[in-house]
N, C-alpha and C. Protein backbone atom coordinates (compact mmCIF):
# COMPACT_ATOMS: atom_id res chain seq x y z
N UNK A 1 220.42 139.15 145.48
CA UNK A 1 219.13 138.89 146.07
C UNK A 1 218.07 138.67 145.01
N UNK A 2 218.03 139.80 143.84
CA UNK A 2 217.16 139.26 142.93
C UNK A 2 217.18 137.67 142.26
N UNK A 3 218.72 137.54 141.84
CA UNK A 3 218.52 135.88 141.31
C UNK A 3 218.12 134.78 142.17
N UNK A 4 218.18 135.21 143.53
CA UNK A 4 217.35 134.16 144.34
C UNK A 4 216.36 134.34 144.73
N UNK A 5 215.67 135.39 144.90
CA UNK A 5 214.04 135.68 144.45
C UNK A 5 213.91 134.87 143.06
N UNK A 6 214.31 135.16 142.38
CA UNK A 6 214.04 134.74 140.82
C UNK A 6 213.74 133.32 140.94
N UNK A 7 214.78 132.65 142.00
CA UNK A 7 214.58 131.18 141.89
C UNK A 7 213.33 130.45 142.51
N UNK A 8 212.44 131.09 143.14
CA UNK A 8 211.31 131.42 143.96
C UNK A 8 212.08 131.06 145.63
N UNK A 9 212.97 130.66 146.03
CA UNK A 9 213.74 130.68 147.05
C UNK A 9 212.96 131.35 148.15
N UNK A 10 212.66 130.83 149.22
CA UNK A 10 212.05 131.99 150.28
C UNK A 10 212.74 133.05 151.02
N UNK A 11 212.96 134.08 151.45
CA UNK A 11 213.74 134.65 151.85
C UNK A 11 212.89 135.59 153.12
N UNK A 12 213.83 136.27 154.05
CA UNK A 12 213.45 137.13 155.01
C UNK A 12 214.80 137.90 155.25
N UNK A 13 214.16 139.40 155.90
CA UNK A 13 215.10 140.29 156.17
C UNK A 13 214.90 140.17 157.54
N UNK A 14 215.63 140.89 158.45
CA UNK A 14 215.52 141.17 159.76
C UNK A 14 216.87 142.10 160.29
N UNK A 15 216.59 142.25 161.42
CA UNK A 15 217.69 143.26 161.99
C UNK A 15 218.57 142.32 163.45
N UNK A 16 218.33 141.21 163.31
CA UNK A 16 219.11 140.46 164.76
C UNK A 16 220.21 139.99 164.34
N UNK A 17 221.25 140.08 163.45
CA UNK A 17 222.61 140.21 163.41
C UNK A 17 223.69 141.65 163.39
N UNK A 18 224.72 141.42 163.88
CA UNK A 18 225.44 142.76 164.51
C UNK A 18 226.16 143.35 163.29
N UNK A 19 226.11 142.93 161.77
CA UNK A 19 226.65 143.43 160.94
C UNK A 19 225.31 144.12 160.48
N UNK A 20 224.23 143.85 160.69
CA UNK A 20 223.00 144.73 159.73
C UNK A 20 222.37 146.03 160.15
N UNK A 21 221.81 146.73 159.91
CA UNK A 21 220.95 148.01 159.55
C UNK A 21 220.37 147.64 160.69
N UNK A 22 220.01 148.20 161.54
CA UNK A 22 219.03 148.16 162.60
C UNK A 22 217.65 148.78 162.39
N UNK A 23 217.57 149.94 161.65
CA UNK A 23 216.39 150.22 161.13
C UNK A 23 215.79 149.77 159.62
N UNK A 24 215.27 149.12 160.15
CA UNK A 24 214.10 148.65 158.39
C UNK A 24 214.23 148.86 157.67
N UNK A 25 213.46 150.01 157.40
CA UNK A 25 213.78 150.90 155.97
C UNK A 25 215.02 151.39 155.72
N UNK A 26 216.01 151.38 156.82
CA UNK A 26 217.62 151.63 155.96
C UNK A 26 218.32 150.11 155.23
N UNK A 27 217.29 148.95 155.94
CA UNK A 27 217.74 147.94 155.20
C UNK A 27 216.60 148.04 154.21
N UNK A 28 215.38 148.24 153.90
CA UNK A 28 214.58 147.97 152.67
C UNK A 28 215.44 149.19 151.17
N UNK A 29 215.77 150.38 151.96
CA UNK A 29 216.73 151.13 150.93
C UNK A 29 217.84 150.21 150.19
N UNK A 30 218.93 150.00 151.20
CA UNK A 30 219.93 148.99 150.30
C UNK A 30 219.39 147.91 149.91
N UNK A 31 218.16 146.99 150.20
CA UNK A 31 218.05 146.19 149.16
C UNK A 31 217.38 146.41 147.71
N UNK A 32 216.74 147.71 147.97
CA UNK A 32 216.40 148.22 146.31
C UNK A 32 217.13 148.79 145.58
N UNK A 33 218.14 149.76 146.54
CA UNK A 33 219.57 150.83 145.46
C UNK A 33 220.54 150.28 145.83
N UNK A 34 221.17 148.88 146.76
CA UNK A 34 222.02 148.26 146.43
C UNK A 34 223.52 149.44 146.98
N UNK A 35 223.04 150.16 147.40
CA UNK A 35 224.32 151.15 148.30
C UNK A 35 224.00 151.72 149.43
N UNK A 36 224.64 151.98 149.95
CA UNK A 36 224.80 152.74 151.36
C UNK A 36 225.40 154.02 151.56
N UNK A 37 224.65 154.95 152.74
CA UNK A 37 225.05 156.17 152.88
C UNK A 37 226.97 156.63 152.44
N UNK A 38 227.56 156.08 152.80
CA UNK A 38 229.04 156.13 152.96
C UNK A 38 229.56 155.41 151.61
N UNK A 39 228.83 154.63 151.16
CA UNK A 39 229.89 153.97 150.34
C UNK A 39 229.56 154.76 148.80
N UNK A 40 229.80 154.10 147.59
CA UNK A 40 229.11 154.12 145.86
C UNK A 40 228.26 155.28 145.80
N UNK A 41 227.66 156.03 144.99
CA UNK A 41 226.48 155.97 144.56
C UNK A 41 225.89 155.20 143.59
N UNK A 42 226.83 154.47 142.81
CA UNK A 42 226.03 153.13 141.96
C UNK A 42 226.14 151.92 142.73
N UNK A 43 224.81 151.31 142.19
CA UNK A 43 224.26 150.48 142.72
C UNK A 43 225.53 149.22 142.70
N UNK A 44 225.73 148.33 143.80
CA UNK A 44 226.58 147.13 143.10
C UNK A 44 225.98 145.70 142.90
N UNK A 45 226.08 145.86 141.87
CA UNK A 45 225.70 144.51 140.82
C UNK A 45 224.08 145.19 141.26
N UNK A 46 223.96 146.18 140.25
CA UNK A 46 222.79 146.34 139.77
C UNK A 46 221.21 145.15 139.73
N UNK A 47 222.10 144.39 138.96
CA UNK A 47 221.13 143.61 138.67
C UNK A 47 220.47 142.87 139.86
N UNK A 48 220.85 142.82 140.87
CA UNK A 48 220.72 142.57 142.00
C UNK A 48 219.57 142.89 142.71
N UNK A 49 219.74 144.41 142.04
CA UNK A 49 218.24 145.21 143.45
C UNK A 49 216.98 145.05 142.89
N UNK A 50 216.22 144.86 144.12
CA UNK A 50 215.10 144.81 144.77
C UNK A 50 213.96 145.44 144.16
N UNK A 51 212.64 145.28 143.85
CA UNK A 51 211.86 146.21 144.47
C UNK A 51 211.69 146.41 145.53
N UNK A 52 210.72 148.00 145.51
CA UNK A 52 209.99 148.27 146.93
C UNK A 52 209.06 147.18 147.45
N UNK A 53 208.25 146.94 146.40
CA UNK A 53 207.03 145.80 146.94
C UNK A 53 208.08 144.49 147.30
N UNK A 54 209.03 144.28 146.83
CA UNK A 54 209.54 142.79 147.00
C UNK A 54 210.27 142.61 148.29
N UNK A 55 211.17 144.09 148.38
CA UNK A 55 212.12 144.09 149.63
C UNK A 55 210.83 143.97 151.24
N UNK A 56 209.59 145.16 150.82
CA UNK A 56 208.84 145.07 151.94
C UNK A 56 208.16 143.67 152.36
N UNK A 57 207.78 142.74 151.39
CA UNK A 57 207.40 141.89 151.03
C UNK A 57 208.53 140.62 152.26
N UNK A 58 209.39 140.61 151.53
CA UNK A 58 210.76 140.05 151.99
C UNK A 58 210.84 140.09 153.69
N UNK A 59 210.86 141.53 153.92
CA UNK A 59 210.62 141.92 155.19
C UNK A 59 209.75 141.53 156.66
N UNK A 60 208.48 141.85 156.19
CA UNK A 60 207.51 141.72 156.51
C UNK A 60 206.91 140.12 156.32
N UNK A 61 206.33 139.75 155.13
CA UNK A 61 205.40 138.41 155.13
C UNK A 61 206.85 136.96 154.85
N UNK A 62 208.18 137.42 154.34
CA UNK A 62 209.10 136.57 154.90
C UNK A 62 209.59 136.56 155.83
N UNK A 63 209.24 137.30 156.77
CA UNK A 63 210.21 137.11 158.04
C UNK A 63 209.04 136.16 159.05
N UNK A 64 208.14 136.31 158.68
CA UNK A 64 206.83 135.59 159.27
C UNK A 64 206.87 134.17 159.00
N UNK A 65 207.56 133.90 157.99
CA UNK A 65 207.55 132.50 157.17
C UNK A 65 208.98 132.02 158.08
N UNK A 66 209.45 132.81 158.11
CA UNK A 66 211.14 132.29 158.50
C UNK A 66 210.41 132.07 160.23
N UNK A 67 209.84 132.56 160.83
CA UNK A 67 209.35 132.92 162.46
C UNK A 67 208.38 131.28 162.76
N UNK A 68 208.00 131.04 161.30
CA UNK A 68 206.55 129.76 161.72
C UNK A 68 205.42 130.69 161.82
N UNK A 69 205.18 131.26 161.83
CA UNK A 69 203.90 132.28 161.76
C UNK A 69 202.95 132.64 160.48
N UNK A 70 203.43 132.39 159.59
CA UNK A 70 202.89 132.60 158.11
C UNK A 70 201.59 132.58 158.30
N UNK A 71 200.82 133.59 157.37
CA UNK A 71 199.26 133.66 157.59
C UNK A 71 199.21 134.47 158.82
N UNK A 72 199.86 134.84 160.00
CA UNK A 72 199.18 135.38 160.99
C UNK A 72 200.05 136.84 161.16
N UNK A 73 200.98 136.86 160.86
CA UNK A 73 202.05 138.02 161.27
C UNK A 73 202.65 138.29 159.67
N UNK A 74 202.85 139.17 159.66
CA UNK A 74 203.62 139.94 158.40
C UNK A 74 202.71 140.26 157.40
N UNK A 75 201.27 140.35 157.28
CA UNK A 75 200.33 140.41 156.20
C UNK A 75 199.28 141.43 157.07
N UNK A 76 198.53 142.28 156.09
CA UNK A 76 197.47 142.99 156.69
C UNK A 76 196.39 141.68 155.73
N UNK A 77 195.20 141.25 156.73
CA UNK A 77 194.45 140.52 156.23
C UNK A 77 193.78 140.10 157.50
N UNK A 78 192.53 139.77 156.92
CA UNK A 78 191.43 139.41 158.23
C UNK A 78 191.89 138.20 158.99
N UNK A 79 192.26 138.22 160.40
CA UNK A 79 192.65 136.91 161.08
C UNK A 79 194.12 136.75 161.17
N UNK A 80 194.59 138.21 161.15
CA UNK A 80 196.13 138.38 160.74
C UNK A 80 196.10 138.78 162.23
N UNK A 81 197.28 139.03 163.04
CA UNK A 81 197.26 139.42 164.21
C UNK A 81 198.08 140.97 164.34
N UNK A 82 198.02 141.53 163.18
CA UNK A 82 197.86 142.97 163.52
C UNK A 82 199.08 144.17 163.65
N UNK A 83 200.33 142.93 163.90
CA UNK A 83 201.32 143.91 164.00
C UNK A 83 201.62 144.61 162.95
N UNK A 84 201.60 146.03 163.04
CA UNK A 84 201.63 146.97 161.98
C UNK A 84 202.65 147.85 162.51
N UNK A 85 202.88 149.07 161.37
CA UNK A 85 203.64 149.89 161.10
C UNK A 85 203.71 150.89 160.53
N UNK A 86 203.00 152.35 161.05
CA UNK A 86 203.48 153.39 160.21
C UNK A 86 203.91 154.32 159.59
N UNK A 87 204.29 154.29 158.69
CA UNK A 87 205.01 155.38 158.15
C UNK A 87 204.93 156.41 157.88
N UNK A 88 205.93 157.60 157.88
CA UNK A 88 205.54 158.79 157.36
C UNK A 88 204.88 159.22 155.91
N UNK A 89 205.56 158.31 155.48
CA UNK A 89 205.46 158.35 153.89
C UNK A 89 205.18 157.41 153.32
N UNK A 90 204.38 157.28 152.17
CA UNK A 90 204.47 155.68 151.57
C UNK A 90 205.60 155.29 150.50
N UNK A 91 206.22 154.17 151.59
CA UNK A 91 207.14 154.04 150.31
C UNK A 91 206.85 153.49 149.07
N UNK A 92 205.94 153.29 148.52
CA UNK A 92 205.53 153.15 147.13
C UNK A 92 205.74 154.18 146.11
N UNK A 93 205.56 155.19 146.71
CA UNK A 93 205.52 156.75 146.01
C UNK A 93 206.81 157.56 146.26
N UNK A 94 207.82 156.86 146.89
CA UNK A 94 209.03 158.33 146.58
C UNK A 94 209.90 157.44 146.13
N UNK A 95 211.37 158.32 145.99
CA UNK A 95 212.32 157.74 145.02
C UNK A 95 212.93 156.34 146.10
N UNK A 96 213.40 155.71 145.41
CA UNK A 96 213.97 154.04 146.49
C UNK A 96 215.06 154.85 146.80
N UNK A 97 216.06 156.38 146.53
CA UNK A 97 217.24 156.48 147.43
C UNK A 97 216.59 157.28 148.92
N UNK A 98 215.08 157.95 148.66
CA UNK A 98 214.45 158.14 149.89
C UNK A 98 214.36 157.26 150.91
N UNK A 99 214.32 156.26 150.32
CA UNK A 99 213.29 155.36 151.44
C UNK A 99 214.05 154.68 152.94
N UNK A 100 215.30 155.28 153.26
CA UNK A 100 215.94 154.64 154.21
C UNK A 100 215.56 155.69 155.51
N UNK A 101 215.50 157.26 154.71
CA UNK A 101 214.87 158.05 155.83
C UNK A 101 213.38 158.05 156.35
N UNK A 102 212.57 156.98 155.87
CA UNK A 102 211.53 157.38 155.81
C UNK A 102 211.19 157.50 157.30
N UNK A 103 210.58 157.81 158.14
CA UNK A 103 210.27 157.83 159.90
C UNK A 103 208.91 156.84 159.85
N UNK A 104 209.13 156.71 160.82
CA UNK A 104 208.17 155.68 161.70
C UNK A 104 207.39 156.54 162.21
N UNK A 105 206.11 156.17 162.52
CA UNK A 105 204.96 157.43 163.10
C UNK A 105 204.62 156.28 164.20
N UNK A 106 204.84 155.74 164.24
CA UNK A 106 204.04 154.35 164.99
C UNK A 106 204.04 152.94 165.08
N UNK A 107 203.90 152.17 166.29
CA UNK A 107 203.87 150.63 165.95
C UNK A 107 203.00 150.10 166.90
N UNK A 108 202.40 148.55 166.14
CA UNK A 108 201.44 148.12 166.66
C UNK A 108 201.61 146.49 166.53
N UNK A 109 201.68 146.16 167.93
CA UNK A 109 201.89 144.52 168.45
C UNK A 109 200.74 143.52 168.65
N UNK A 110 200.28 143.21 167.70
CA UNK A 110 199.32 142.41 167.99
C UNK A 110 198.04 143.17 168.40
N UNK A 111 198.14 143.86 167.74
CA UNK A 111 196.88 145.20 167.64
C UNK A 111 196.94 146.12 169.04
N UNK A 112 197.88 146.25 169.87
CA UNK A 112 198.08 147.13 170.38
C UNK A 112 199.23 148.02 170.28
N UNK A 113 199.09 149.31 170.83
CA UNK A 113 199.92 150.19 170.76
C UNK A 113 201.27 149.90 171.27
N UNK A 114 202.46 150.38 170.30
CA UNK A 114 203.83 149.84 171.25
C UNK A 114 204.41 151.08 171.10
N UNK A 115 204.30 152.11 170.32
CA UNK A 115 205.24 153.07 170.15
C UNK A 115 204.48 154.28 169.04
C-alpha cells in the first residue's frame, strides 16, 4: 500500500467486500501494523505500512473520491456535509497496535445523529 501511495495513486478503504474488516479502525490498524489479531506479530512486508494520518486519510477523504463526492464527504471543512465520527480515543496519540480497539462513541450523517 505504501508504494502505491508513493506513486501518488488514489486510493480508498471501505468495508463492502466479504473478505474485509467490517470495523474501520480494525482495518485502519492492519493498514499501519500490517498484521492481524490471529496471525504474525511482525508486520508483513514492513515496508508496506501505513501511517495513522495516511490510512485515516485513505479512509475517510479517499473513499469520498472513490464515491464522486470529493470536497463534500470525508473532510471536516466548511461546506463539507458533516458526516463524522467519534472516537474514544485519538488515534493520533496511542500505539498503531491500539488502534483497531479503539470504540466508537458516536456517528453523524450529514450532520445528524445516527448512532
Amino acid at each position: 500500500m505504501a508504494s502505491m501511495l508513493g506513486t501518488g495513486a488514489r486510493m480508498s478503504f471501505g468495508t463492502d467486500w466479504p473478505v474485509s474488516i467490517l470495523h474501520p479502525m480494525e482495518g485502519i490498524g492492519v493498514a499501519v501494523t500490517r498484521t492481524v489479531d490471529d496471525g504474525p506479530t511482525e508486520a508483513w512486508l514492513s515496508e508496506e505500512c501505513l501511517t495513522t494520518p495516511q490510512a485515516l486519510r485513505i479512509y475517510t477523504a479517499g473513499a469520498s473520491y472513490q464515491a464522486g463526492a470529493e470536497g463534500h464527504r470525508g473532510v471536516v471543512a466548511p461546506g463539507s456535509i458533516a458526516d463524522l465520527v467519534w472516537l474514544a480515543e485519538n488515534p493520533f496519540r496511542i500505539a498503531p497496535k491500539d488502534l483497531a480497539s479503539v470504540r466508537v462513541q458516536g456517528t453523524w450523517l450529514a450532520g445528524g445523529r445516527t448512532y
